[in-house]
Protein backbone atom coordinates (compact mmCIF):
# COMPACT_ATOMS: atom_id res chain seq x y z
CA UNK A 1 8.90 -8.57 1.61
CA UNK A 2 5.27 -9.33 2.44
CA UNK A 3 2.60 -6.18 2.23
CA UNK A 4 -0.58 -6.36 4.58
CA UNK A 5 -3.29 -3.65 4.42
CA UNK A 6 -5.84 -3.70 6.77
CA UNK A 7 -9.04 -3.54 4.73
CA UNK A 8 -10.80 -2.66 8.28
CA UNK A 9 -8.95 0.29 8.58
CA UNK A 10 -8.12 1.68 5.33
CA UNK A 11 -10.25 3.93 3.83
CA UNK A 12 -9.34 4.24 0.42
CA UNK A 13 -7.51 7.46 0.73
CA UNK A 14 -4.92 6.43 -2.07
CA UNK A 15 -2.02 8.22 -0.60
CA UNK A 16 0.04 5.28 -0.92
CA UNK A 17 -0.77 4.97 -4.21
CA UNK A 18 1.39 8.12 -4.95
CA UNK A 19 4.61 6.71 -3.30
CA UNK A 20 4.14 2.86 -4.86
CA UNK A 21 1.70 2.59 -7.67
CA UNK A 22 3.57 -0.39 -8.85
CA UNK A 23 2.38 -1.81 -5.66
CA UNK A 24 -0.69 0.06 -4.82
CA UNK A 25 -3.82 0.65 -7.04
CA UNK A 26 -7.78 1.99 -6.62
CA UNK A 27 -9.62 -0.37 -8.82
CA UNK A 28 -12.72 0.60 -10.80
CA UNK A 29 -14.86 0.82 -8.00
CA UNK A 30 -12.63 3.01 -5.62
CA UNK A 31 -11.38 0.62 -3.23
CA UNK A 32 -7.10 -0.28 -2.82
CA UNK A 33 -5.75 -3.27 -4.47
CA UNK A 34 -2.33 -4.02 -4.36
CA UNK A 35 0.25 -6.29 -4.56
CA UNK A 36 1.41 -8.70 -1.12
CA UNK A 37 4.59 -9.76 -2.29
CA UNK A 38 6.28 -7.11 -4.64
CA UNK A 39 10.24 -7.12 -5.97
CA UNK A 40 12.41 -6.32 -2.96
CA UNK A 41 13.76 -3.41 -5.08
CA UNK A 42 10.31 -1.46 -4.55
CA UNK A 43 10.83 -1.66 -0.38
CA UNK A 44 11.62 2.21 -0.50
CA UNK A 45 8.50 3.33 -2.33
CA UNK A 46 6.59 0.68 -0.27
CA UNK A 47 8.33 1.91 3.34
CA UNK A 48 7.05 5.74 1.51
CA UNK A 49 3.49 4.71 0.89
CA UNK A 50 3.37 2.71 4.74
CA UNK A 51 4.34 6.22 5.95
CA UNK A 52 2.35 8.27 4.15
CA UNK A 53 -1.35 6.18 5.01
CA UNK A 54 -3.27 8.63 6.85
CA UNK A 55 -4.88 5.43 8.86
CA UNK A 56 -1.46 3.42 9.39
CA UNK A 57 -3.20 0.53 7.41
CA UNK A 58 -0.09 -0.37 5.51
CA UNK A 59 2.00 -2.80 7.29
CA UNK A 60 5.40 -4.16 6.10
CA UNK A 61 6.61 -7.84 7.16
CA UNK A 62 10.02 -9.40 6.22
C-alpha cells in the first residue's frame, strides 16, 4: 500500500491523524508528516483517515 497526500491541498487539519497516527503525524511546526508505505495491516485506519480529510488530500494506491 502506497499513501500520497497532496501537500497542495491539505491543510493541516489533522483529522487523519485521529484514525492512523501510526501513519499520520503534525510535526513540531504544525504541518502533516506521515508515512508512504505503512504495514498492510494498518489499510483500515489508513482507508478511515482518507475518509475522514476534510480536503480529500489523502489518496490510497495499491
Amino acid at each position: 500500500m502506497k499513501v500520497i497526500v497532496d501537500m497542495d491541498v491539505c491543510k493541516d487539519h489533522g483529522q487523519c491523524v485521529f484514525s492512523a497516527p501510526e501513519v499520520f503525524q503534525i510535526n513540531e511546526n504544525g504541518r502533516l508528516v506521515y508515512e508512504a508505505e505503512p504495514d498492510e495491516s494498518l489499510r483500515d485506519a489508513v482507508e478511515e483517515a482518507a475518509d475522514v480529510c476534510p480536503l480529500q488530500a489523502i489518496t490510497i494506491e495499491g
